[in-house]
PDB file of N, CA and C in Angstrom:
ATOM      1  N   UNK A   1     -30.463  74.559 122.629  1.00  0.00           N
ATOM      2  CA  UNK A   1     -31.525  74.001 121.817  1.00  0.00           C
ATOM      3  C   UNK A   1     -31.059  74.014 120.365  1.00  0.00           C
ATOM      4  N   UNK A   2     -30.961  72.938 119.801  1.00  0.00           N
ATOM      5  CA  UNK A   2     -30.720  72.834 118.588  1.00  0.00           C
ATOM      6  C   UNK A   2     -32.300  72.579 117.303  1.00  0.00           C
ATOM      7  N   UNK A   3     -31.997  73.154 116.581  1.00  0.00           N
ATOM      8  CA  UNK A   3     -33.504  73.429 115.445  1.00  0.00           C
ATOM      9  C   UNK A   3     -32.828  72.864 114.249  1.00  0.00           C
ATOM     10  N   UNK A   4     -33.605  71.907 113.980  1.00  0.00           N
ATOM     11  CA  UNK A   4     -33.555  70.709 112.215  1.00  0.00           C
ATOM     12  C   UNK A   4     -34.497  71.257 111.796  1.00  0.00           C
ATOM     13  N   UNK A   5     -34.219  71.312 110.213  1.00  0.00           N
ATOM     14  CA  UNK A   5     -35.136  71.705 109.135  1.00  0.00           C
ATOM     15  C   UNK A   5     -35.407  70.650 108.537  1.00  0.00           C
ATOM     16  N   UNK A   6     -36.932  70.890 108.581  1.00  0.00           N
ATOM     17  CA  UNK A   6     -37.740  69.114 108.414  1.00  0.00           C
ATOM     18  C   UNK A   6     -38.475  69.101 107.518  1.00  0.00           C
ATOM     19  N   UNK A   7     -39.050  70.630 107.069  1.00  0.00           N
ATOM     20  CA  UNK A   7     -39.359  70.837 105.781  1.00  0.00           C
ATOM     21  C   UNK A   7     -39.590  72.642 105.214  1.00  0.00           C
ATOM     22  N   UNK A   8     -39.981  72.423 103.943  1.00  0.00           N
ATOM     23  CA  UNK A   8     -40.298  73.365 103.636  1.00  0.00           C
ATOM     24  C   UNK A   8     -41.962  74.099 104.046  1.00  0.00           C
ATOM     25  N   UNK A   9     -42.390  75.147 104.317  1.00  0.00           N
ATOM     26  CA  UNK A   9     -43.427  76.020 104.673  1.00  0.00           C
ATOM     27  C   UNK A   9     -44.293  75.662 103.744  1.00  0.00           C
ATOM     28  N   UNK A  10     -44.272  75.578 102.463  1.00  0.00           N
ATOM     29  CA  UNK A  10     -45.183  75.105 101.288  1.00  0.00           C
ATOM     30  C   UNK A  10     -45.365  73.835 101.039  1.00  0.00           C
ATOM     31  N   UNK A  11     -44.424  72.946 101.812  1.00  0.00           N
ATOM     32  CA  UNK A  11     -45.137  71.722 101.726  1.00  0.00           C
ATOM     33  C   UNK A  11     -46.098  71.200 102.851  1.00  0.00           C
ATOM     34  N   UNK A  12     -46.111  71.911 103.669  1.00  0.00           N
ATOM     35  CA  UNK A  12     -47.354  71.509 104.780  1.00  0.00           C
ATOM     36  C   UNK A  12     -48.895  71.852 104.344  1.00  0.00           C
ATOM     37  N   UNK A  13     -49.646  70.901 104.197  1.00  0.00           N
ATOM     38  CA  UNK A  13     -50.845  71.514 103.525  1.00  0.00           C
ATOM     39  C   UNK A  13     -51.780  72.186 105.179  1.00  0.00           C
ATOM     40  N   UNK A  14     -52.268  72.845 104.831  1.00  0.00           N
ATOM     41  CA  UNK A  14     -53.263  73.012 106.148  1.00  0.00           C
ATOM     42  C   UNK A  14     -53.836  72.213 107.059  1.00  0.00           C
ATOM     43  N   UNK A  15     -53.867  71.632 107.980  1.00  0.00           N
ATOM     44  CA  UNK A  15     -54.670  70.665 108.957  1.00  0.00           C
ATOM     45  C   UNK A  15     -54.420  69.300 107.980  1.00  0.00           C
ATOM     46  N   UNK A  16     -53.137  69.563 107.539  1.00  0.00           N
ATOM     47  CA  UNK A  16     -52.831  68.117 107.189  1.00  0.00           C
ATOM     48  C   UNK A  16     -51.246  67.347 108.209  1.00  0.00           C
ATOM     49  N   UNK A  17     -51.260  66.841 108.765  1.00  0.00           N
ATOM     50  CA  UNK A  17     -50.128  66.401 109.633  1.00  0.00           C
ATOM     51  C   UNK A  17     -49.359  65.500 108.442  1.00  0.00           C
ATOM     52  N   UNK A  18     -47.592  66.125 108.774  1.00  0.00           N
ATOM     53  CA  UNK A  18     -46.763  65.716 108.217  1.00  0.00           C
ATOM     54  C   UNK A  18     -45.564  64.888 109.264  1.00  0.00           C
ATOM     55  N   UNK A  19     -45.792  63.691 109.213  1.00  0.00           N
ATOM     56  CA  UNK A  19     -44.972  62.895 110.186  1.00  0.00           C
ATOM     57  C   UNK A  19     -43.113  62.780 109.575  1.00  0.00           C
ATOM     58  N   UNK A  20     -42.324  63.623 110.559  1.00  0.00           N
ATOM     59  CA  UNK A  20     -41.257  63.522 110.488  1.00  0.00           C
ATOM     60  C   UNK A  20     -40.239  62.654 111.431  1.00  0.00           C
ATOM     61  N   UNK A  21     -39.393  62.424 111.266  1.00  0.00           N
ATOM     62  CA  UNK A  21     -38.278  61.857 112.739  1.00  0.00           C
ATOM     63  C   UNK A  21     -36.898  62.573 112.876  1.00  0.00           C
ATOM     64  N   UNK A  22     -37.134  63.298 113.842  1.00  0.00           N
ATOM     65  CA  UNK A  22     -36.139  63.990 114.382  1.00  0.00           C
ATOM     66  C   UNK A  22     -34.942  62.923 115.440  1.00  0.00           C
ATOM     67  N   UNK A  23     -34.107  62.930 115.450  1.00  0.00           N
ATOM     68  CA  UNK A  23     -33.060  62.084 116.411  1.00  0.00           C
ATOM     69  C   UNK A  23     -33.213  60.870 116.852  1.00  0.00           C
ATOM     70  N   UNK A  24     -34.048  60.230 115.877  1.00  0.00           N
ATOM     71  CA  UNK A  24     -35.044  59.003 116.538  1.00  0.00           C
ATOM     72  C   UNK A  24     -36.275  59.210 117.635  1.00  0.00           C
ATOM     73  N   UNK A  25     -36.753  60.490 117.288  1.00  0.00           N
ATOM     74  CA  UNK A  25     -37.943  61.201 117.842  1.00  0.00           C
ATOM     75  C   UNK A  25     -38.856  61.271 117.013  1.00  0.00           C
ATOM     76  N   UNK A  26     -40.203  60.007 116.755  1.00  0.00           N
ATOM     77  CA  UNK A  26     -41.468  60.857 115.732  1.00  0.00           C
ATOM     78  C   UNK A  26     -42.182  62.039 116.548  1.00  0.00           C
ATOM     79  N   UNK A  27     -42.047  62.879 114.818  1.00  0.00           N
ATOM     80  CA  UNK A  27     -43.206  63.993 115.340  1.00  0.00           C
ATOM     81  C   UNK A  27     -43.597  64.509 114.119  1.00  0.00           C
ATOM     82  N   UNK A  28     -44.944  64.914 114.786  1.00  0.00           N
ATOM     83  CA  UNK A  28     -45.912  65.500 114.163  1.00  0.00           C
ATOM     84  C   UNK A  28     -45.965  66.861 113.583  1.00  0.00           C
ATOM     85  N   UNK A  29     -45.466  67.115 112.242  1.00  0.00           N
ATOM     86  CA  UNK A  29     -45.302  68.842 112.091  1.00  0.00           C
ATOM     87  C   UNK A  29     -46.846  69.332 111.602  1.00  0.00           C
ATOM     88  N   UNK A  30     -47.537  70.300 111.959  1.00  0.00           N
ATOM     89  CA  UNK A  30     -48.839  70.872 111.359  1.00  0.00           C
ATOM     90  C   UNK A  30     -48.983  72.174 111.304  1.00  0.00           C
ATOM     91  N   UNK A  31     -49.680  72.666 110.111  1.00  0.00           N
ATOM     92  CA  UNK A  31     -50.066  73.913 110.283  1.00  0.00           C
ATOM     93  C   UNK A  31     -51.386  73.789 110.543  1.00  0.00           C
ATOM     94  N   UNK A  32     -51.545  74.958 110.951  1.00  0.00           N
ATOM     95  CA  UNK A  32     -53.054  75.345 111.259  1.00  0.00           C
ATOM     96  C   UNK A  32     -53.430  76.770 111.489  1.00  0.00           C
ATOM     97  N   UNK A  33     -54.876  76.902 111.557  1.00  0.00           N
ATOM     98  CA  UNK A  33     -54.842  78.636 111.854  1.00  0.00           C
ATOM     99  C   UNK A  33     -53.608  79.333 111.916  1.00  0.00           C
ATOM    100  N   UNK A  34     -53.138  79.343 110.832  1.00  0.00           N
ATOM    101  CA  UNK A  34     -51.947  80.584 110.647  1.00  0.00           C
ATOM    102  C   UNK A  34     -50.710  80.118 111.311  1.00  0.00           C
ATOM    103  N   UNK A  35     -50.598  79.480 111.753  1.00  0.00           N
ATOM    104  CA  UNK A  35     -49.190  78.717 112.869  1.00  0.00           C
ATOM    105  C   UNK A  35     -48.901  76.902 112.515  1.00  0.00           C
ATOM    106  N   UNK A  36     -47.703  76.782 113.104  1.00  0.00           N
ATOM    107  CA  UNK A  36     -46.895  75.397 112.446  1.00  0.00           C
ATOM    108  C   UNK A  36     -46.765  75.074 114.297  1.00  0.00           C
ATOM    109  N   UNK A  37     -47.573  73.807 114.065  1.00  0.00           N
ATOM    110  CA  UNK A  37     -46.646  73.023 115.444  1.00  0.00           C
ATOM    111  C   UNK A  37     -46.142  71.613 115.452  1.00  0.00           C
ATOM    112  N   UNK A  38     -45.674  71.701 116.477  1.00  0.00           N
ATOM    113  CA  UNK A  38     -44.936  70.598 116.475  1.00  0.00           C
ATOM    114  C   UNK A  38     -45.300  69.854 117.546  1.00  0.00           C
ATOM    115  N   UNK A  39     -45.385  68.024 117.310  1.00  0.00           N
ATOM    116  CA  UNK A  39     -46.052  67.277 118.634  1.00  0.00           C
ATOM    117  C   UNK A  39     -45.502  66.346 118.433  1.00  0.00           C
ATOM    118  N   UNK A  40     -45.153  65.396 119.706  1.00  0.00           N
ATOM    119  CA  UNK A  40     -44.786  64.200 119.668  1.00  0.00           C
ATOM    120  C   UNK A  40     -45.727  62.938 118.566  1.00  0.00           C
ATOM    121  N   UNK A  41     -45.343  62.247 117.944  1.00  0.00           N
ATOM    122  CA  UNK A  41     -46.304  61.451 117.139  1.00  0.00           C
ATOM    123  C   UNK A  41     -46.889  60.320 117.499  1.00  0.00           C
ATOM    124  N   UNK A  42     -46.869  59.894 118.994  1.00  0.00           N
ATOM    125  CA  UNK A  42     -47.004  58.797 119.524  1.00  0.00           C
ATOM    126  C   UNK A  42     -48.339  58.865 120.191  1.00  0.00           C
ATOM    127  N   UNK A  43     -49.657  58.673 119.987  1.00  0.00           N
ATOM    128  CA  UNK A  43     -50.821  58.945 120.933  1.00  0.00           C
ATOM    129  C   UNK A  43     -50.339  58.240 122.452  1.00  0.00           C
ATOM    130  N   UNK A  44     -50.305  59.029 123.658  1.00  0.00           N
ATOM    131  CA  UNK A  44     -49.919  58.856 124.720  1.00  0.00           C
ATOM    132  C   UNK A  44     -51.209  57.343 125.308  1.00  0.00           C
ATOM    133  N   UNK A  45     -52.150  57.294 124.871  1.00  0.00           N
ATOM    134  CA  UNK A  45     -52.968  56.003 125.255  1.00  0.00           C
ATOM    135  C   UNK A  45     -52.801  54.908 124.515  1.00  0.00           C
ATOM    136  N   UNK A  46     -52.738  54.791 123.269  1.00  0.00           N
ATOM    137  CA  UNK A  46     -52.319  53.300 122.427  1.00  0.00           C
ATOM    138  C   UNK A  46     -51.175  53.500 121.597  1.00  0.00           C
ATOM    139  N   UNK A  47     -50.415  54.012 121.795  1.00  0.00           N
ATOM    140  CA  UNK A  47     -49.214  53.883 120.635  1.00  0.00           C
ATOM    141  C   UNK A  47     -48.871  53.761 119.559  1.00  0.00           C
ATOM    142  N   UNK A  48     -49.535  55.013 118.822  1.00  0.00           N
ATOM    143  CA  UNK A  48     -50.403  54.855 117.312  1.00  0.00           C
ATOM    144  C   UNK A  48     -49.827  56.233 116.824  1.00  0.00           C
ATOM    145  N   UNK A  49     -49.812  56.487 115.764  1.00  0.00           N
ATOM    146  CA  UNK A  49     -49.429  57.419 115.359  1.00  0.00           C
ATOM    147  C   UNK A  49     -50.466  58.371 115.160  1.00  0.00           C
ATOM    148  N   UNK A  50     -50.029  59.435 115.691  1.00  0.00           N
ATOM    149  CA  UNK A  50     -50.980  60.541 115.636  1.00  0.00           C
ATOM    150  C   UNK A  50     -50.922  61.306 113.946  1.00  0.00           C
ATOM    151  N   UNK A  51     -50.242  61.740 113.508  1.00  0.00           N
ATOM    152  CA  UNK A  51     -50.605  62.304 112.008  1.00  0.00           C
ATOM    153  C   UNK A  51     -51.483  61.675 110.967  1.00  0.00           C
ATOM    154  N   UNK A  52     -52.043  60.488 111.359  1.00  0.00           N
ATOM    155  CA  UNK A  52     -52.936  59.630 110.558  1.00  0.00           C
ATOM    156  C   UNK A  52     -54.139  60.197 111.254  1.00  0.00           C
ATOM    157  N   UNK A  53     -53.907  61.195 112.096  1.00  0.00           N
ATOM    158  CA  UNK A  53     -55.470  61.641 112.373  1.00  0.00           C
ATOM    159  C   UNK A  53     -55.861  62.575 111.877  1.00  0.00           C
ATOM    160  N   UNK A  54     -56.759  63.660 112.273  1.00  0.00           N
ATOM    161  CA  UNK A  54     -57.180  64.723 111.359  1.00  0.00           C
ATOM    162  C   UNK A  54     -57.002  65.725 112.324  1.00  0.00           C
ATOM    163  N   UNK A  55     -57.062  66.671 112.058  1.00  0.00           N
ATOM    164  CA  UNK A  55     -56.610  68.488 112.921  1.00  0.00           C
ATOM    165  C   UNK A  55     -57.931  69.002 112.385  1.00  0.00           C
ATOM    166  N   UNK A  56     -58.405  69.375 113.880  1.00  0.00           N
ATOM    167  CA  UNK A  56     -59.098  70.563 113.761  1.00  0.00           C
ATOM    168  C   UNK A  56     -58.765  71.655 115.277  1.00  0.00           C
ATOM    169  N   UNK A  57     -59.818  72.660 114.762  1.00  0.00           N
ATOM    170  CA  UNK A  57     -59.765  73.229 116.355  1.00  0.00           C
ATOM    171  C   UNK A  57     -58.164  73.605 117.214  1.00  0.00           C
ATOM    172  N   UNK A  58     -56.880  73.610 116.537  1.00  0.00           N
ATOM    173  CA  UNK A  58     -55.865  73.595 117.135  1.00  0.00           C
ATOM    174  C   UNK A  58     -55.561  72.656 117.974  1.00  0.00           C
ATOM    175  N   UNK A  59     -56.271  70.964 117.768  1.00  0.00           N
ATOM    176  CA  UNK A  59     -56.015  69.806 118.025  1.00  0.00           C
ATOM    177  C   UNK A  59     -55.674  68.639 117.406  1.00  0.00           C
ATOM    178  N   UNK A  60     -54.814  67.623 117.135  1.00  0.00           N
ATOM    179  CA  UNK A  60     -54.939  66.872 116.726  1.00  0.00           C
ATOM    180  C   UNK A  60     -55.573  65.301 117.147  1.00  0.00           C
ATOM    181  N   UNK A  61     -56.346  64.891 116.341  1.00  0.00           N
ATOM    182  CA  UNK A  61     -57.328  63.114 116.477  1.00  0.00           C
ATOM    183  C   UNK A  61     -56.717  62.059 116.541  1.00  0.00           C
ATOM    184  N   UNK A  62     -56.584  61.090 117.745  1.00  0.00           N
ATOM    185  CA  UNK A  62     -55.893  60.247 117.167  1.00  0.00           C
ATOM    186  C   UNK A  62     -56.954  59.214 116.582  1.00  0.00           C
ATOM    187  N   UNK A  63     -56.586  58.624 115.467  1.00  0.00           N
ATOM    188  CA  UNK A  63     -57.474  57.977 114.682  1.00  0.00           C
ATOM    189  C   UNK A  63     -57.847  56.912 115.366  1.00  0.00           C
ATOM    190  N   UNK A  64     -57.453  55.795 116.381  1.00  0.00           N
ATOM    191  CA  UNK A  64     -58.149  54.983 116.787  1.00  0.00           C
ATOM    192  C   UNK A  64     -58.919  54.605 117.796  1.00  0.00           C
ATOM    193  N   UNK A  65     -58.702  55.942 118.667  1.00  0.00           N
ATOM    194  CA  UNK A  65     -59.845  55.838 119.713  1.00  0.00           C
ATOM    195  C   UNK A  65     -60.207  57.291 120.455  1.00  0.00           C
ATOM    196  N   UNK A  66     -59.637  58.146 119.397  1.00  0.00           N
ATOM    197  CA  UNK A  66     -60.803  59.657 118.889  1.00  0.00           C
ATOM    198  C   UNK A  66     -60.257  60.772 120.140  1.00  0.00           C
ATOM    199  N   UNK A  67     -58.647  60.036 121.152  1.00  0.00           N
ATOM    200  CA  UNK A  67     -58.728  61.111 122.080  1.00  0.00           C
ATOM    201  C   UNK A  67     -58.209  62.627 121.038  1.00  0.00           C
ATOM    202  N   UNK A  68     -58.186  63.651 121.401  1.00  0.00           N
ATOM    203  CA  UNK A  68     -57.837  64.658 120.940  1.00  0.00           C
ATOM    204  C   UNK A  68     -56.939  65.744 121.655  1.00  0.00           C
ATOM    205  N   UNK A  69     -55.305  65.899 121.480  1.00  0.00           N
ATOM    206  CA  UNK A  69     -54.248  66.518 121.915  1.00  0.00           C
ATOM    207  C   UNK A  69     -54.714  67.843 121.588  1.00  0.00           C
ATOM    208  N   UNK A  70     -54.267  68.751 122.199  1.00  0.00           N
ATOM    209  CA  UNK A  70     -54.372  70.257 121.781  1.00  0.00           C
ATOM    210  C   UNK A  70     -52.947  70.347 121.755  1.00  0.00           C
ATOM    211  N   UNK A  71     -52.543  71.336 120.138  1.00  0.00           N
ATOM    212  CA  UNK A  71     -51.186  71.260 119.094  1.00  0.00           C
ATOM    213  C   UNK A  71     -50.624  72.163 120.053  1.00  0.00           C
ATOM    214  N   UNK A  72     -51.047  73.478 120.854  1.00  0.00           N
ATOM    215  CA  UNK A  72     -50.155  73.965 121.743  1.00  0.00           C
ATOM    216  C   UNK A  72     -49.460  73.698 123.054  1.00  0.00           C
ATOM    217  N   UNK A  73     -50.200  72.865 123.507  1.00  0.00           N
ATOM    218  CA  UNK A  73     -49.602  72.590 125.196  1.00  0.00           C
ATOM    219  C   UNK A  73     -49.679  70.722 124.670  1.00  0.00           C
ATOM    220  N   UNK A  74     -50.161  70.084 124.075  1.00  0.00           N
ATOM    221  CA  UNK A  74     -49.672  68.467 124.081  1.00  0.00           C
ATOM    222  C   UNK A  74     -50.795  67.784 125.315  1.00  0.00           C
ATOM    223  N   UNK A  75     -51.682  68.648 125.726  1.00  0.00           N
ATOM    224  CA  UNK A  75     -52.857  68.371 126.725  1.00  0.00           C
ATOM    225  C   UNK A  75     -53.828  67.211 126.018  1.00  0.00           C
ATOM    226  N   UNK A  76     -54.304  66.000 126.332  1.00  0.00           N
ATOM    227  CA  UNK A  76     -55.371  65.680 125.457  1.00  0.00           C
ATOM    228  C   UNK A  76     -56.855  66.413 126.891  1.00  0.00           C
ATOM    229  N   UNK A  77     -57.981  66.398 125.662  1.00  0.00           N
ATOM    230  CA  UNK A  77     -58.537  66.872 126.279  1.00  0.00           C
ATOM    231  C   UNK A  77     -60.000  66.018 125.862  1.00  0.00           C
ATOM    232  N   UNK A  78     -59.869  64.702 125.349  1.00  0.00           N
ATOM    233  CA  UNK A  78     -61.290  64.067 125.342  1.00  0.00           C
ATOM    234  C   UNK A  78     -60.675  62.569 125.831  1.00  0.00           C
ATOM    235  N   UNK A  79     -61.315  61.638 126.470  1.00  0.00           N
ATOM    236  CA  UNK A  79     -60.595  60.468 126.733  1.00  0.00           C
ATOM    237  C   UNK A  79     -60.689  59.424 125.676  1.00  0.00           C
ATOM    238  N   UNK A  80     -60.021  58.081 125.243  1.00  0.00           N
ATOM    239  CA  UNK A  80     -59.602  57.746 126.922  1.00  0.00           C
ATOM    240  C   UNK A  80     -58.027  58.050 126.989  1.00  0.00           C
ATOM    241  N   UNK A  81     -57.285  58.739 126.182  1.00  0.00           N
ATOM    242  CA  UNK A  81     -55.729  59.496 126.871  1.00  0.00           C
ATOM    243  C   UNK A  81     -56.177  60.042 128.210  1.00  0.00           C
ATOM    244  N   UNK A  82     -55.420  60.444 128.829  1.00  0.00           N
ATOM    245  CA  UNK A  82     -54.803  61.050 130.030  1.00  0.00           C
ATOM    246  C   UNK A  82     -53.857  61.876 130.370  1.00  0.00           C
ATOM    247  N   UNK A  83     -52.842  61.645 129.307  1.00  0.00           N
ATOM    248  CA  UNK A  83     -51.568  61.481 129.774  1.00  0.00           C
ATOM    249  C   UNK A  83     -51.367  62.706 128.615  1.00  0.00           C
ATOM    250  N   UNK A  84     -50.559  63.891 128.761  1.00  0.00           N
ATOM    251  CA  UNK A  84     -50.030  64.717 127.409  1.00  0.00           C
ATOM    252  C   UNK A  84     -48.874  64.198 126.885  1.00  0.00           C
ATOM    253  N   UNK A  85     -48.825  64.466 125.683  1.00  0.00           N
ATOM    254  CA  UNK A  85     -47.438  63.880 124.985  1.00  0.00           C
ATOM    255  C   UNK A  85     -46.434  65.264 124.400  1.00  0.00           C
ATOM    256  N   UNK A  86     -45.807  65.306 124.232  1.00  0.00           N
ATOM    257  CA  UNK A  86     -44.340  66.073 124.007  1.00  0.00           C
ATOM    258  C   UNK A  86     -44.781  67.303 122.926  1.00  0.00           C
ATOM    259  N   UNK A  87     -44.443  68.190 123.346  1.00  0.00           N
ATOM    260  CA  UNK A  87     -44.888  69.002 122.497  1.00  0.00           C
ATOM    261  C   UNK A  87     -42.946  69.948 121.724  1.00  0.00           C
ATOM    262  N   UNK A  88     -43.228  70.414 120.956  1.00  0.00           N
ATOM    263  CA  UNK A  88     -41.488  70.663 120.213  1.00  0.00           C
ATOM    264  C   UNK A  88     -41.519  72.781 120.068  1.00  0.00           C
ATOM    265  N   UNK A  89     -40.572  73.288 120.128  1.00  0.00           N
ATOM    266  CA  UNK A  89     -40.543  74.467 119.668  1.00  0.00           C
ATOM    267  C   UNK A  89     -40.170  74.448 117.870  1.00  0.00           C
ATOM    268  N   UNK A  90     -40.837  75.769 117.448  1.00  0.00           N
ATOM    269  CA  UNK A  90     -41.010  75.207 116.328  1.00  0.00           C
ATOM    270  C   UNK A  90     -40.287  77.320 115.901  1.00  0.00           C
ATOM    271  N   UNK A  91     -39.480  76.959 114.362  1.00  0.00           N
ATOM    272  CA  UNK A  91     -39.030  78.119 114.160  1.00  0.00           C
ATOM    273  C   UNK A  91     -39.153  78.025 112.553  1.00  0.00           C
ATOM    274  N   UNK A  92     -39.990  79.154 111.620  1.00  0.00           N
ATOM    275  CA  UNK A  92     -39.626  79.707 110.562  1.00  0.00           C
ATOM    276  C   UNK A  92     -38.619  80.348 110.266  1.00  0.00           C
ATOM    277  N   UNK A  93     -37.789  80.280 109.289  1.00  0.00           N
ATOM    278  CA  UNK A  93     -37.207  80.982 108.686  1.00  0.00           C
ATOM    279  C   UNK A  93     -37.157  80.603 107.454  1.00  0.00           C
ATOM    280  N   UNK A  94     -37.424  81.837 106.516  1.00  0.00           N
ATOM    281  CA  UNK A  94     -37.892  82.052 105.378  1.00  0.00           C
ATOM    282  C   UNK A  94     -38.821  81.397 105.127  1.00  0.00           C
ATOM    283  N   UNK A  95     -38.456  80.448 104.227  1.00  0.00           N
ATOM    284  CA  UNK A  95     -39.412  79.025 103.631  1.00  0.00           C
ATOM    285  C   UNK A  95     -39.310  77.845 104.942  1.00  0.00           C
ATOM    286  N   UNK A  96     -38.361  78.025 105.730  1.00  0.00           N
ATOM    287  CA  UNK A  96     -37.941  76.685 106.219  1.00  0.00           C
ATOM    288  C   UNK A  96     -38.913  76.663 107.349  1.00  0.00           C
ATOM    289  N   UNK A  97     -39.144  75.353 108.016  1.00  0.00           N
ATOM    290  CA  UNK A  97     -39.509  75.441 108.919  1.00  0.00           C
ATOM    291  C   UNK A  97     -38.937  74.060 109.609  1.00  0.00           C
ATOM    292  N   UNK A  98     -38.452  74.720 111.087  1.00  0.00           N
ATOM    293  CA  UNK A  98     -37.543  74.172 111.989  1.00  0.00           C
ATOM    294  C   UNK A  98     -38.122  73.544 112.979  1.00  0.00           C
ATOM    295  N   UNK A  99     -37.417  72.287 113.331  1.00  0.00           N
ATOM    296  CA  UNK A  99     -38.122  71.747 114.645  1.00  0.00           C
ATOM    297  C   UNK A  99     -36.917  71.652 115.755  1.00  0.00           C
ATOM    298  N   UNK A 100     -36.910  71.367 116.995  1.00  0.00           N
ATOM    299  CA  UNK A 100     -35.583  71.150 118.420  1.00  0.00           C
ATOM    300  C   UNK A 100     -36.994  70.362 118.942  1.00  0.00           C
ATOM    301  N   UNK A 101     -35.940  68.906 119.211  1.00  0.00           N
ATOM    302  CA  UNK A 101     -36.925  67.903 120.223  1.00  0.00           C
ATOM    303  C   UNK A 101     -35.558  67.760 120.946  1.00  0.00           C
ATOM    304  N   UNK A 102     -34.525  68.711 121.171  1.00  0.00           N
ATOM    305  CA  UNK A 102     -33.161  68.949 121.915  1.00  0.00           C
ATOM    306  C   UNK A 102     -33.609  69.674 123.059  1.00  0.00           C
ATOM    307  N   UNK A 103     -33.339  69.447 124.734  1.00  0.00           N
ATOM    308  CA  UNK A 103     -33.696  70.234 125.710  1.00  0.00           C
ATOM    309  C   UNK A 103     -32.107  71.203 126.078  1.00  0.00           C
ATOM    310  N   UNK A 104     -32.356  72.483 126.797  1.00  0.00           N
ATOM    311  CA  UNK A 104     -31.017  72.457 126.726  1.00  0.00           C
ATOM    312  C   UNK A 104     -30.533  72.237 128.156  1.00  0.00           C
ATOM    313  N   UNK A 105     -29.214  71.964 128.601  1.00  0.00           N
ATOM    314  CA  UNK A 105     -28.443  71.822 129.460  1.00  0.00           C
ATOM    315  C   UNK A 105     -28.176  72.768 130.311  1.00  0.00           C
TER     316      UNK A 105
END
């Protein structure tokens, strides 16, 4: 598993989603209640970008038709998704904070 540093810890504002691209992978970096995750950025029902939505609850919204992913498992859990989307391991160090959308071999 390989981990990219995608940003700094102080630039993530709280329940604000910061859309990065890892390897030609969008994703979604967020903090929230005390923790940074990481999610695929693609809403698994219309193909929209998820960081244009809003975080609450340890979920993120997708803005155009309101399903809602949960930031730990990539589950949506209101319809009309279905389908979970990619969820990333995510690593601090120091200031940094690291993403791997790398599986390993």
């Amino acid at each position: 598993m390989t981990f990219v540093r995608v940003c700094g810890l102080g630039e993530l504002e709280e329940d604000t989603p910061k859309r990065v691209e890892l390897d030609g992978t969008p994703v979604s970096v967020v903090r929230t209640e005390g923790e940074v995750f990481a999610i695929n950025d693609i809403c698994s029902h219309a193909n929209v970008s998820l960081s244009e939505g809003e975080v609450d609850d340890c979920h993120i919204e997708c803005w155009l038709h309101g399903s809602r992913f949960d930031l730990r498992s990539g589950k949506p859990d209101s319809l009309p998704a279905t389908r979970p989307v990619p969820v990333y391991p995510v690593k601090i160090e120091g200031d940094d904070v690291l993403v791997s959308v790398t599986q390993e071999s």
